[in-house]
PDB file of N, CA and C in Angstrom:
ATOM      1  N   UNK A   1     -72.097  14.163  28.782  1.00  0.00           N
ATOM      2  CA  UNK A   1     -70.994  14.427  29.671  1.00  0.00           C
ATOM      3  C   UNK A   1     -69.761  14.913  28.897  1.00  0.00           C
ATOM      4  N   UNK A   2     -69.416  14.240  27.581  1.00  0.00           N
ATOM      5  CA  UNK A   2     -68.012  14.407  26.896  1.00  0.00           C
ATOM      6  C   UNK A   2     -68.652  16.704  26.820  1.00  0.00           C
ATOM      7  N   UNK A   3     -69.808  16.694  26.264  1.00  0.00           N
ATOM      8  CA  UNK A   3     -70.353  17.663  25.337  1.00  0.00           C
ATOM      9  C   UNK A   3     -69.629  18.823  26.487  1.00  0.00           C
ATOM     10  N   UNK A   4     -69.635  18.641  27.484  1.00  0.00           N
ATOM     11  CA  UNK A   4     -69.981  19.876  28.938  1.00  0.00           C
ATOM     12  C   UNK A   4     -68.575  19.890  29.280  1.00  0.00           C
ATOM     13  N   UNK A   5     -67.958  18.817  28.999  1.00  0.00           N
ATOM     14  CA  UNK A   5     -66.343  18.619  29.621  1.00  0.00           C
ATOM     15  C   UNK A   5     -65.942  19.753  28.561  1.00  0.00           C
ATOM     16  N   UNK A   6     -65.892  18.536  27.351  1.00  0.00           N
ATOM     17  CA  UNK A   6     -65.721  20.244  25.723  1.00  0.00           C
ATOM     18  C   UNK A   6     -65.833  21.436  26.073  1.00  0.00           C
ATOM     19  N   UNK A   7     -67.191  21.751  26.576  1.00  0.00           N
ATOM     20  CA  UNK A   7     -67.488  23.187  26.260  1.00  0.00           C
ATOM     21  C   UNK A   7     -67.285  23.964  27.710  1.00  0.00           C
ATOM     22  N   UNK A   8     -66.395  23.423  28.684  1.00  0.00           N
ATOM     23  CA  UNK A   8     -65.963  23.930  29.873  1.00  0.00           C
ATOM     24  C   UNK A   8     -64.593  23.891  29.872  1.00  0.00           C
ATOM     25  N   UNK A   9     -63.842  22.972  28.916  1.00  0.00           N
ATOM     26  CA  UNK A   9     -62.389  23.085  28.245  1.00  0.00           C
ATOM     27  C   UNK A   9     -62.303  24.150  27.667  1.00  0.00           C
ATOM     28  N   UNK A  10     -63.025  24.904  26.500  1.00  0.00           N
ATOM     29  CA  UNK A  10     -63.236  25.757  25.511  1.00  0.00           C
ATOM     30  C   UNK A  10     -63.067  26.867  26.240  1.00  0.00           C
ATOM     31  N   UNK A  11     -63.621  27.309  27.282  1.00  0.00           N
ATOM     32  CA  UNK A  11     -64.297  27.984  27.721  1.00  0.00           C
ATOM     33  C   UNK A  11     -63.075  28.688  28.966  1.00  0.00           C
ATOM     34  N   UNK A  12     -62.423  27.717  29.680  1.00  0.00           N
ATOM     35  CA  UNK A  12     -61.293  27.597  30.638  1.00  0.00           C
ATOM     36  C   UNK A  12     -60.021  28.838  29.443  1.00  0.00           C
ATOM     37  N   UNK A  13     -59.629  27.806  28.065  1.00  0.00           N
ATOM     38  CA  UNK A  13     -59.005  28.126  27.372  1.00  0.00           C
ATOM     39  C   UNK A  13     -59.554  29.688  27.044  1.00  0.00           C
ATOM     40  N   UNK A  14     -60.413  30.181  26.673  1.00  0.00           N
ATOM     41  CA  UNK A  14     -60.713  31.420  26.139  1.00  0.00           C
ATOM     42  C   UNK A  14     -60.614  32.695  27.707  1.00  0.00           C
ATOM     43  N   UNK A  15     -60.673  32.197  28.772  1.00  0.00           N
ATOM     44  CA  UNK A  15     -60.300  32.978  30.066  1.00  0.00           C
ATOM     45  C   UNK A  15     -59.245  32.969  30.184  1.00  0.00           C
ATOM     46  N   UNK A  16     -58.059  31.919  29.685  1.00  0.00           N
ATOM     47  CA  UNK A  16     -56.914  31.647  29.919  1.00  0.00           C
ATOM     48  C   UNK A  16     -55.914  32.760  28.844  1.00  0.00           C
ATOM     49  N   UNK A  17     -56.904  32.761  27.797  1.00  0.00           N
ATOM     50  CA  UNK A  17     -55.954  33.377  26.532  1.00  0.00           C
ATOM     51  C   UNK A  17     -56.106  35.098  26.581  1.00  0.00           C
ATOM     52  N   UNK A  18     -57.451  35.057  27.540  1.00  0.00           N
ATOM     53  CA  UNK A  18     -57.708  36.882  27.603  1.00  0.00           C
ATOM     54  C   UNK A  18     -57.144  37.597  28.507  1.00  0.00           C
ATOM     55  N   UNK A  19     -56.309  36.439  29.726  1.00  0.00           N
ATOM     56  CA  UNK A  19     -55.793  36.511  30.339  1.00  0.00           C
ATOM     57  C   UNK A  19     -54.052  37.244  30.232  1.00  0.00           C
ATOM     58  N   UNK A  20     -53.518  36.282  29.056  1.00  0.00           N
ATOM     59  CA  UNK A  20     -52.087  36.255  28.982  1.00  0.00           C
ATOM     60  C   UNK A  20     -51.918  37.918  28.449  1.00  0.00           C
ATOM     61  N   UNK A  21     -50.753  38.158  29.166  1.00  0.00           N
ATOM     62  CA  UNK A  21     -49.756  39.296  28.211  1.00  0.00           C
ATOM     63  C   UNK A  21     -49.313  39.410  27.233  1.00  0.00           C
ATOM     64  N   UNK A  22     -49.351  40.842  26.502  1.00  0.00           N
ATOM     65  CA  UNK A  22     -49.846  41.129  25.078  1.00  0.00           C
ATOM     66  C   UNK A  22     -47.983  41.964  25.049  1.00  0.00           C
ATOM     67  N   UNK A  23     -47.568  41.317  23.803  1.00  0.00           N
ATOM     68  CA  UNK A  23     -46.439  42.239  23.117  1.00  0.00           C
ATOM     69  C   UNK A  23     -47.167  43.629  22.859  1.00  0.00           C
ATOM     70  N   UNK A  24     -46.769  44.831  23.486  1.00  0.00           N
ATOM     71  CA  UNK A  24     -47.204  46.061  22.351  1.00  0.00           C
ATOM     72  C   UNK A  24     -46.382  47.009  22.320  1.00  0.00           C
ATOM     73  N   UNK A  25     -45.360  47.165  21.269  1.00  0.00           N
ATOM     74  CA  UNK A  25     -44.449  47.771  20.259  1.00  0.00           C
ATOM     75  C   UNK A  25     -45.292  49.583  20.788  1.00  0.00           C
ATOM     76  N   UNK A  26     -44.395  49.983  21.530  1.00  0.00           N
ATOM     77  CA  UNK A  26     -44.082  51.206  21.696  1.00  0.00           C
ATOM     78  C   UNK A  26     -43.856  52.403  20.451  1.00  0.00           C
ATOM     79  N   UNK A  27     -45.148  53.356  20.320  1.00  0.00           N
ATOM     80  CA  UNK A  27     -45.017  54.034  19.056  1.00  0.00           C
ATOM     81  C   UNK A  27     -44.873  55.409  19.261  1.00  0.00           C
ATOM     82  N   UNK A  28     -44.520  55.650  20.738  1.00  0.00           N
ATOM     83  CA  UNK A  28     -44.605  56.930  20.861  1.00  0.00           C
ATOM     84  C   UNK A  28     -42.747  57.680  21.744  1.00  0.00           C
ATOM     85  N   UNK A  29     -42.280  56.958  21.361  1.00  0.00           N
ATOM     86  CA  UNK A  29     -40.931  56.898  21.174  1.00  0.00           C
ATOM     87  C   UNK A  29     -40.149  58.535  21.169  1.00  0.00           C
ATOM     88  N   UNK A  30     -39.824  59.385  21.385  1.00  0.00           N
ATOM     89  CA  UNK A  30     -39.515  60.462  21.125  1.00  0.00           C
ATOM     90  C   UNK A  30     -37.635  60.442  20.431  1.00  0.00           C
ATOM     91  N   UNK A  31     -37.687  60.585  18.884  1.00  0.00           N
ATOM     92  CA  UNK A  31     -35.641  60.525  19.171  1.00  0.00           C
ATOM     93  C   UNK A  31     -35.092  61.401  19.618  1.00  0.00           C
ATOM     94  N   UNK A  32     -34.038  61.021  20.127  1.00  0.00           N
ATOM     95  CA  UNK A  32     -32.858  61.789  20.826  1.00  0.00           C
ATOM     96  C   UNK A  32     -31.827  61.691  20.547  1.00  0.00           C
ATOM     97  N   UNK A  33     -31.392  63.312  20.101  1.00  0.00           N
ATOM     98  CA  UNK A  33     -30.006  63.689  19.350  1.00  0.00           C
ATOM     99  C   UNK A  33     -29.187  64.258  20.822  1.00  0.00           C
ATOM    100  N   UNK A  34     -27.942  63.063  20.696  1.00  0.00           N
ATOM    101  CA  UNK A  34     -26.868  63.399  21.534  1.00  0.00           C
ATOM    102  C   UNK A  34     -25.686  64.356  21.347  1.00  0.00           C
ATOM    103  N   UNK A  35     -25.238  63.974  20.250  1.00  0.00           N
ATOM    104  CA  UNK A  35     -24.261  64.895  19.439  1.00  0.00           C
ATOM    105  C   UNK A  35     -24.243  65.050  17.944  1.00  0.00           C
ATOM    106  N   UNK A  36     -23.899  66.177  17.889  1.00  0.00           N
ATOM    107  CA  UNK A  36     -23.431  66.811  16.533  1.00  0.00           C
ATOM    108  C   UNK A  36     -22.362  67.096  15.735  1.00  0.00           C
ATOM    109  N   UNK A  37     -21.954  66.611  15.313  1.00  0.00           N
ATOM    110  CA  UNK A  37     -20.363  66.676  15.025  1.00  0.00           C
ATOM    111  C   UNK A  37     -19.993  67.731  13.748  1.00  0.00           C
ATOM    112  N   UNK A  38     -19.015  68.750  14.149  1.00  0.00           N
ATOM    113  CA  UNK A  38     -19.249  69.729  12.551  1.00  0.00           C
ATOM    114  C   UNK A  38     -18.421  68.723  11.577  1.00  0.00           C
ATOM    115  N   UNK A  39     -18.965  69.384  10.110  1.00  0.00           N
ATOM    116  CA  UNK A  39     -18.183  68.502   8.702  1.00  0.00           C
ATOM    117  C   UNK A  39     -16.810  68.337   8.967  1.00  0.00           C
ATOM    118  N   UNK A  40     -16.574  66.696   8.109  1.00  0.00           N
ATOM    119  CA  UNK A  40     -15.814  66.058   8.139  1.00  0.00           C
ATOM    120  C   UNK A  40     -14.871  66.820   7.037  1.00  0.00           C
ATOM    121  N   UNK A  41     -13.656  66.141   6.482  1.00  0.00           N
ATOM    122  CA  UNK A  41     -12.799  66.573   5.572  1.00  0.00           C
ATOM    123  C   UNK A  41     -13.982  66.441   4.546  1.00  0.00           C
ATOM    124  N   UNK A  42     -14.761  65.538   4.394  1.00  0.00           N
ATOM    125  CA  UNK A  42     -15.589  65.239   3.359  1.00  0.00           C
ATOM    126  C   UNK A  42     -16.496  65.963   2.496  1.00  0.00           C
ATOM    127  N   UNK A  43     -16.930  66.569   3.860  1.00  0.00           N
ATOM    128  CA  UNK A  43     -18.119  67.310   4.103  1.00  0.00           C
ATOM    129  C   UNK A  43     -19.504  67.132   4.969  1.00  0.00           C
ATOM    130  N   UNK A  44     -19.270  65.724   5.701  1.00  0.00           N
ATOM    131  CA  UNK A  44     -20.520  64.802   6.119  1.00  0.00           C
ATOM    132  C   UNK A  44     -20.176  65.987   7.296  1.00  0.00           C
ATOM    133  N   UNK A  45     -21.640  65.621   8.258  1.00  0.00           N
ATOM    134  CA  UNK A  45     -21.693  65.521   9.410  1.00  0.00           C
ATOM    135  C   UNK A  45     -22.264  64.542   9.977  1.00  0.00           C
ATOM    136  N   UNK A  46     -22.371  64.159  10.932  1.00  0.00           N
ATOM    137  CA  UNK A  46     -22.368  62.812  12.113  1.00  0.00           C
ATOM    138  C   UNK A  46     -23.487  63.439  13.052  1.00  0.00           C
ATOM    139  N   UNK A  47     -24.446  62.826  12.802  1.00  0.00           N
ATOM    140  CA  UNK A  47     -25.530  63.091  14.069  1.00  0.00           C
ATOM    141  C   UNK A  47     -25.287  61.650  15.012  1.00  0.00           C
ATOM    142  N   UNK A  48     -25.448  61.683  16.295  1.00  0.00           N
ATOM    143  CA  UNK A  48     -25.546  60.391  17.038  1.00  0.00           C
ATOM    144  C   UNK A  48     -26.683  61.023  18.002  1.00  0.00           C
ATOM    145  N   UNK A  49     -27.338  59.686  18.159  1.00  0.00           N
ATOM    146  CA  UNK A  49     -28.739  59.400  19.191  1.00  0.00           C
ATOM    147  C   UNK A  49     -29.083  58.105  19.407  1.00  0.00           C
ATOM    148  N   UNK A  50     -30.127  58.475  19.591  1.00  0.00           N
ATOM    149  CA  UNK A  50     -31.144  57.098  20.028  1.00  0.00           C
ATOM    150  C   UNK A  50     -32.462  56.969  19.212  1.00  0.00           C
ATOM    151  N   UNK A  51     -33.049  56.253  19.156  1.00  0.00           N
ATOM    152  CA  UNK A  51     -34.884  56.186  18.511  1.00  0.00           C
ATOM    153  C   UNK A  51     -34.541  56.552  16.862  1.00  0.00           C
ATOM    154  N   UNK A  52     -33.657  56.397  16.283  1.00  0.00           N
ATOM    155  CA  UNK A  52     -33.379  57.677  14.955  1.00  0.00           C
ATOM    156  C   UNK A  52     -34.718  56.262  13.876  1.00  0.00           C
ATOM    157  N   UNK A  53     -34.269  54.821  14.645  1.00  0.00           N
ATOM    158  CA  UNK A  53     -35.670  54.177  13.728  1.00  0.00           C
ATOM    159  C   UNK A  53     -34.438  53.825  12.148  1.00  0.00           C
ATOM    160  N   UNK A  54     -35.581  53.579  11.273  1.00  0.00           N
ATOM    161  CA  UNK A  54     -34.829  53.024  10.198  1.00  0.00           C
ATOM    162  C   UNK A  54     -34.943  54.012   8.750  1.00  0.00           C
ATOM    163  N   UNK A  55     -35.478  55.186   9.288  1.00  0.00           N
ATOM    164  CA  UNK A  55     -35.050  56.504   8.280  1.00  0.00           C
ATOM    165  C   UNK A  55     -36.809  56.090   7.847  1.00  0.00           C
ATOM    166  N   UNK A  56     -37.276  56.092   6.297  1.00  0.00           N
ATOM    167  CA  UNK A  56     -38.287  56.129   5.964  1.00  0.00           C
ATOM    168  C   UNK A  56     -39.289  57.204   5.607  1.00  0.00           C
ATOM    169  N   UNK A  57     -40.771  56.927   5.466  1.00  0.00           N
ATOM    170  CA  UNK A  57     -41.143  57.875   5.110  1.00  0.00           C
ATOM    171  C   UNK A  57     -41.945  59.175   6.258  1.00  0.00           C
ATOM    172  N   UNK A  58     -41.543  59.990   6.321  1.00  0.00           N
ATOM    173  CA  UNK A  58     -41.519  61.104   7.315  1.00  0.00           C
ATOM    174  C   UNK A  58     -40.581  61.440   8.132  1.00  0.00           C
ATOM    175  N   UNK A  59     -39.402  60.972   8.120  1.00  0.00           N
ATOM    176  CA  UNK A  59     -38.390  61.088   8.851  1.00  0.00           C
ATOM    177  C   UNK A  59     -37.364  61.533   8.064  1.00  0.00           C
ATOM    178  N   UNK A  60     -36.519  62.824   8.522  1.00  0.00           N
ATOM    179  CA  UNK A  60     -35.515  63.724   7.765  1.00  0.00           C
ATOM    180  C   UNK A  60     -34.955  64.301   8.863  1.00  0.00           C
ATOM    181  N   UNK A  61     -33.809  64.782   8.396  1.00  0.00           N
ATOM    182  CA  UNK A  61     -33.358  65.706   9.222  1.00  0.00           C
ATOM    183  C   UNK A  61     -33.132  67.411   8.918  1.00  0.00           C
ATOM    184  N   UNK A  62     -33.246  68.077   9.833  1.00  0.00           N
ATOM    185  CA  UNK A  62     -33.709  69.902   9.403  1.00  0.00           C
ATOM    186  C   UNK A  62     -32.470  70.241  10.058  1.00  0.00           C
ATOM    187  N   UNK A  63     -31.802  71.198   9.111  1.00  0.00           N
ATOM    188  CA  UNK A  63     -30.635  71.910   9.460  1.00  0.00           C
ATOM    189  C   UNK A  63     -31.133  73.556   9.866  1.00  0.00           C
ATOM    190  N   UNK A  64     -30.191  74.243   9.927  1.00  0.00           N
ATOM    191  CA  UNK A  64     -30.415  75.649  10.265  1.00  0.00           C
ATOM    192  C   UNK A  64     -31.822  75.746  10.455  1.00  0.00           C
ATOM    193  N   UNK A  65     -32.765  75.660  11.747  1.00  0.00           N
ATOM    194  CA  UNK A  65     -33.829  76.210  12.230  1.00  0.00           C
ATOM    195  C   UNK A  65     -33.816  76.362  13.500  1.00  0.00           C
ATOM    196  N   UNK A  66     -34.380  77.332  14.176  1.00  0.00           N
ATOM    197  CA  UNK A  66     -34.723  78.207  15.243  1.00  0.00           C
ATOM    198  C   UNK A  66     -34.652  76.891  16.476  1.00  0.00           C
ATOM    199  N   UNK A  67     -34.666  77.289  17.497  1.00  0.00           N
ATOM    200  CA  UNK A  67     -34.449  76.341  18.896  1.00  0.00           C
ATOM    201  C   UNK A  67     -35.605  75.518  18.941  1.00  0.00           C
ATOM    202  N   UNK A  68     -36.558  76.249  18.601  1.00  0.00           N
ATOM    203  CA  UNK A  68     -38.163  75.573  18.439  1.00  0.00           C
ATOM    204  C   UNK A  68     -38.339  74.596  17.254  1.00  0.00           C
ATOM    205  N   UNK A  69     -37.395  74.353  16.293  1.00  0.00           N
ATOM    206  CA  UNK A  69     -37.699  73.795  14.944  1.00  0.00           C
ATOM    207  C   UNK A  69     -38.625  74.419  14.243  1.00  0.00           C
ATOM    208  N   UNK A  70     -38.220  75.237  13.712  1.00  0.00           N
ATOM    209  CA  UNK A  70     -38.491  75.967  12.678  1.00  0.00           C
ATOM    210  C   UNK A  70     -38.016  76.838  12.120  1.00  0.00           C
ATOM    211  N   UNK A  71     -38.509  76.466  10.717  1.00  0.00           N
ATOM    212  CA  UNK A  71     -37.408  76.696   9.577  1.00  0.00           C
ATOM    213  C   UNK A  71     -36.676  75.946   9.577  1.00  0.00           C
ATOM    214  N   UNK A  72     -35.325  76.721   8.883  1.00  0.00           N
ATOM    215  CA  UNK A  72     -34.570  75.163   8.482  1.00  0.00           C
ATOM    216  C   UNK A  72     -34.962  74.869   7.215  1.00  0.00           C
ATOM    217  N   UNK A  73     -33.691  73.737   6.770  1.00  0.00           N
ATOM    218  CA  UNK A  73     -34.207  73.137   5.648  1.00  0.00           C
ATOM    219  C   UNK A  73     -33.695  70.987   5.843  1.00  0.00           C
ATOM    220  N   UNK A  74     -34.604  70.936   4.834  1.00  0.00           N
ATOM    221  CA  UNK A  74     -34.176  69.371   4.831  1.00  0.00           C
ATOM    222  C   UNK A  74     -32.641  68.994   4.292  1.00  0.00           C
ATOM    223  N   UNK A  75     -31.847  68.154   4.873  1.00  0.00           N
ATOM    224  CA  UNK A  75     -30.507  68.055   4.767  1.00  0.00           C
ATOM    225  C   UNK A  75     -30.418  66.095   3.916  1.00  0.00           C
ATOM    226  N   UNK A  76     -29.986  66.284   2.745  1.00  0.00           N
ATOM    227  CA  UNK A  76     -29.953  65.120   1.894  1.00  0.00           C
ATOM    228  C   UNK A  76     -29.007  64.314   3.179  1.00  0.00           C
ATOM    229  N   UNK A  77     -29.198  63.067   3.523  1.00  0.00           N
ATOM    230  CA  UNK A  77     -29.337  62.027   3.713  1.00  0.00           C
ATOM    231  C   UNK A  77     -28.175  61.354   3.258  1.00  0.00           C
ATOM    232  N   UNK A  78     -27.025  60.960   3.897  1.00  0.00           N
ATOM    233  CA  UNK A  78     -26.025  59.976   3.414  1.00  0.00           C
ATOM    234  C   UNK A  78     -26.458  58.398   3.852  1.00  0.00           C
ATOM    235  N   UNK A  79     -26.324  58.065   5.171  1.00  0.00           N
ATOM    236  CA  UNK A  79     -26.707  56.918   5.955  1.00  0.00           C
ATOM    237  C   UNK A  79     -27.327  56.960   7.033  1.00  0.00           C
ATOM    238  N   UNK A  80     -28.247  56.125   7.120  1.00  0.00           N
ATOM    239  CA  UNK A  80     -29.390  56.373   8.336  1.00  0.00           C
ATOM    240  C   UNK A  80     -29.331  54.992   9.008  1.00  0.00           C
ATOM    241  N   UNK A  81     -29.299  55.201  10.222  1.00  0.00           N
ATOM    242  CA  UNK A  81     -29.088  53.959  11.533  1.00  0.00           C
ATOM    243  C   UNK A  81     -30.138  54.301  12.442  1.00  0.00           C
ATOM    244  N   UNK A  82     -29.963  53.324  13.358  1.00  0.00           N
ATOM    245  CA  UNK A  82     -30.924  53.921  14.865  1.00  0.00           C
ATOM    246  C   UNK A  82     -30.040  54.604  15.219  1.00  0.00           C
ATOM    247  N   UNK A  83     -28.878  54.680  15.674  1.00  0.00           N
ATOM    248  CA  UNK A  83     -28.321  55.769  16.327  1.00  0.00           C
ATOM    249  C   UNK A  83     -27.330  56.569  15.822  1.00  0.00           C
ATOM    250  N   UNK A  84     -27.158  56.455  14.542  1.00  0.00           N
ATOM    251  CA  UNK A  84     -26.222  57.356  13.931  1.00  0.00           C
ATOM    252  C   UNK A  84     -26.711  57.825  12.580  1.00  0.00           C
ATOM    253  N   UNK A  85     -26.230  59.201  12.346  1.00  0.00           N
ATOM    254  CA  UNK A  85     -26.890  59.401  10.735  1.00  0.00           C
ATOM    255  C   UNK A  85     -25.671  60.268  10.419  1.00  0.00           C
ATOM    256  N   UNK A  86     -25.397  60.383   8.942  1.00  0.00           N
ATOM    257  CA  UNK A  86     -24.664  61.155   8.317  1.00  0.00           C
ATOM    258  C   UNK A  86     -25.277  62.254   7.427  1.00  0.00           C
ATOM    259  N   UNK A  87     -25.067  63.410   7.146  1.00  0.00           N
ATOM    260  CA  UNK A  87     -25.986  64.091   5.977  1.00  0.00           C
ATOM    261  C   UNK A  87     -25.002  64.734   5.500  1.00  0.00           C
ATOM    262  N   UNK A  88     -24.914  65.374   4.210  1.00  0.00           N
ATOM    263  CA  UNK A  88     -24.237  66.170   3.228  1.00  0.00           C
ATOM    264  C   UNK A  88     -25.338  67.639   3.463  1.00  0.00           C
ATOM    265  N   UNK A  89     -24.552  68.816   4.273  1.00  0.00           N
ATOM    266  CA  UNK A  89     -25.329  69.952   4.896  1.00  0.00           C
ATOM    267  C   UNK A  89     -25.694  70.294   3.392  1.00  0.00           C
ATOM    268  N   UNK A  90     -26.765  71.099   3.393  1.00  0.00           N
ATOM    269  CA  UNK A  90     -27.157  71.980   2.247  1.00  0.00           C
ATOM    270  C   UNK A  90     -26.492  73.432   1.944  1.00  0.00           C
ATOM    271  N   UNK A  91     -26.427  73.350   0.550  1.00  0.00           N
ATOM    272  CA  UNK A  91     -25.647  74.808   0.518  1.00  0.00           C
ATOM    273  C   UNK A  91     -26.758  75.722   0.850  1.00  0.00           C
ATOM    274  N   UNK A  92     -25.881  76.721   1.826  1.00  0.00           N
ATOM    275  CA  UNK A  92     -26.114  77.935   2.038  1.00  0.00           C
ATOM    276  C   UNK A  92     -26.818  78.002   3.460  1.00  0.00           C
ATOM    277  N   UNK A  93     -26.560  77.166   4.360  1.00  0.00           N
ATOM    278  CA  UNK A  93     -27.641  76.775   5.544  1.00  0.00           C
ATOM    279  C   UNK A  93     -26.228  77.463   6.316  1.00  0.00           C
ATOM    280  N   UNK A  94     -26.173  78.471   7.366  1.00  0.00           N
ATOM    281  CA  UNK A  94     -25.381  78.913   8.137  1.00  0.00           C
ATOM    282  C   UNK A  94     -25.713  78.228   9.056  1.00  0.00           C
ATOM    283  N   UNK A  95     -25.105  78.673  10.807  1.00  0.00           N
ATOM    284  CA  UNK A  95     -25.661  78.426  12.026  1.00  0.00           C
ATOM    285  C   UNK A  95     -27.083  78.252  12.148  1.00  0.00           C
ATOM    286  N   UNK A  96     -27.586  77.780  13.097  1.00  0.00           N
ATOM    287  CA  UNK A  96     -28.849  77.237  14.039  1.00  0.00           C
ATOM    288  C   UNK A  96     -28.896  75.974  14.431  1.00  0.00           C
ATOM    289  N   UNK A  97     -30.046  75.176  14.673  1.00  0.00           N
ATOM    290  CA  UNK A  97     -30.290  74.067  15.216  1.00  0.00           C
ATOM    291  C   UNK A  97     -30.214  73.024  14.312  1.00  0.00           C
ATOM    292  N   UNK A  98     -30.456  71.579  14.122  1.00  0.00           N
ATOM    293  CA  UNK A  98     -30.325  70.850  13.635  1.00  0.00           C
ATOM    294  C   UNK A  98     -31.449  69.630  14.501  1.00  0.00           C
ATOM    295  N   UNK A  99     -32.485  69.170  13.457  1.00  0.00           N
ATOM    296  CA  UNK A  99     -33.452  68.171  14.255  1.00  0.00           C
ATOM    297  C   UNK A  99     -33.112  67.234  13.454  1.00  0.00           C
ATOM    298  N   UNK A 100     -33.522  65.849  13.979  1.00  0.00           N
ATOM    299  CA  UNK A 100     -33.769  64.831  13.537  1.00  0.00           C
ATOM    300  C   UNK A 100     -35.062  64.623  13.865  1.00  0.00           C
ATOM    301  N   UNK A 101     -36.198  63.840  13.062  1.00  0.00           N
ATOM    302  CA  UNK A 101     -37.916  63.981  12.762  1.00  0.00           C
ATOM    303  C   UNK A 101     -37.556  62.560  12.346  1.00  0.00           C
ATOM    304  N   UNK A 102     -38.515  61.871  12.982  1.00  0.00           N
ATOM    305  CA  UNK A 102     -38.646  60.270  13.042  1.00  0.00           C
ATOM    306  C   UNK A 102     -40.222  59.985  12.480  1.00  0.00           C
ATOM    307  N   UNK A 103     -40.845  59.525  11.937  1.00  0.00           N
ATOM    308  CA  UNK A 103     -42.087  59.669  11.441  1.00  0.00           C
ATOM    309  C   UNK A 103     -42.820  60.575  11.597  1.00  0.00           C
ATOM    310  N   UNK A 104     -42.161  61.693  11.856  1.00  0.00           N
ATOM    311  CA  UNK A 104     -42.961  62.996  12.130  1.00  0.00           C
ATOM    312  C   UNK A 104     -43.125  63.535  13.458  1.00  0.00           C
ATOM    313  N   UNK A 105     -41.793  62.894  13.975  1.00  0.00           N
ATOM    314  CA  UNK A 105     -41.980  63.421  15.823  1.00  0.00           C
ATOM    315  C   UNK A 105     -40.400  64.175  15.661  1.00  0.00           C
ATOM    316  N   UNK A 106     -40.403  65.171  16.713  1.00  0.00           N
ATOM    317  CA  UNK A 106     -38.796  65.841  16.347  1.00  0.00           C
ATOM    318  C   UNK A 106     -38.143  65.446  17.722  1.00  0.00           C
ATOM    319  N   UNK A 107     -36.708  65.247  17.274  1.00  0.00           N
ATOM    320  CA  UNK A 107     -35.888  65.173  18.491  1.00  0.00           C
ATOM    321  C   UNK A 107     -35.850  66.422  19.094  1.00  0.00           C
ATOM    322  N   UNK A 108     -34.808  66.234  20.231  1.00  0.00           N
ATOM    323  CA  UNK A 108     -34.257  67.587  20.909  1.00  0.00           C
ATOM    324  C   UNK A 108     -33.492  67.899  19.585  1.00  0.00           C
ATOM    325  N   UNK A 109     -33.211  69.550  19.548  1.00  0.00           N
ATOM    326  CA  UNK A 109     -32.630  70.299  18.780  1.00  0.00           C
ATOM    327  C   UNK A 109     -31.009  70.530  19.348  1.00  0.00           C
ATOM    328  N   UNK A 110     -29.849  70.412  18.377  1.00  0.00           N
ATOM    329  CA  UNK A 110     -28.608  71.043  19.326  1.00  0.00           C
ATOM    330  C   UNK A 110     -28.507  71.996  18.040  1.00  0.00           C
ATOM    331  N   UNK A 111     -27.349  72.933  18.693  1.00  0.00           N
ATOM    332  CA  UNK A 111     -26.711  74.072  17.890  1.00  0.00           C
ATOM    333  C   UNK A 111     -25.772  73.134  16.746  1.00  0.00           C
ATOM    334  N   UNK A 112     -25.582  73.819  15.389  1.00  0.00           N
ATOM    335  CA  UNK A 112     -24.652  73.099  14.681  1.00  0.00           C
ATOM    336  C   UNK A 112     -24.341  74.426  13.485  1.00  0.00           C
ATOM    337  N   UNK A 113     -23.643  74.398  13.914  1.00  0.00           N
ATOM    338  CA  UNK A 113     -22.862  75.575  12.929  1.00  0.00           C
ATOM    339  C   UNK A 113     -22.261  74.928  11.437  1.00  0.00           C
ATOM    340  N   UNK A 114     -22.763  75.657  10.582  1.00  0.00           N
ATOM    341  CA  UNK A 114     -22.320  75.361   9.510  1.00  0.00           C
ATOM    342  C   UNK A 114     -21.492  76.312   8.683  1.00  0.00           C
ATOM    343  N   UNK A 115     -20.685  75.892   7.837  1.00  0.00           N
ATOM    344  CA  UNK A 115     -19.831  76.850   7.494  1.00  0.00           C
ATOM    345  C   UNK A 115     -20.733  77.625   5.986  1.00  0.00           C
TER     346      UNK A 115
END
């Protein structure tokens, strides 16, 4: 009797646990660039968004490329947030778009003129 109680306890518990709701961490996230701000006295510029994540490996941001993202070049990196980033533009990058790329997914593109 104890043996059947056990193994109908066991058993209750394992329907119970396949049952419950599962945490699952959202990976398909798209970031989103709100604004662009042209260089500071400094020279920075100010990207602000959302999803920007914690920078890492595959994630950069592309200056001067086409509406589609492409081309462009990679823009060195001052400070990286979820929703704010700074970069030091690259010499010689005129006008076009500006992405932010989060493990390898691209935001929306805005215009950012560079001098």
């Amino acid at each position: 009797m104890k043996r059947t109680v056990l193994v109908l306890t066991g058993l209750i518990a394992i329907l119970l646990a396949a049952c419950a709701p599962t945490s699952l961490v959202a990976t398909n996230v798209v970031p989103r660039l709100i604004s662009a701000s042209p260089p500071n006295a400094d020279g920075e510029v100010l990207l602000q968004g959302r999803y920007f994540g914690g920078g890492g490996e595959g994630s950069y941001v592309l200056v001067g490329a086409d509406m589609n993202g492409e081309g462009g070049v990679e823009a060195t990196v001052a400070t990286w947030g979820t929703t704010r980033i700074t970069f030091d533009p690259p010499a010689q990058v005129g006008p076009g778009y500006v992405f932010v790329v989060v493990g390898g997914t691209p935001s929306n593109g805005l215009p950012l003129d560079l001098p």
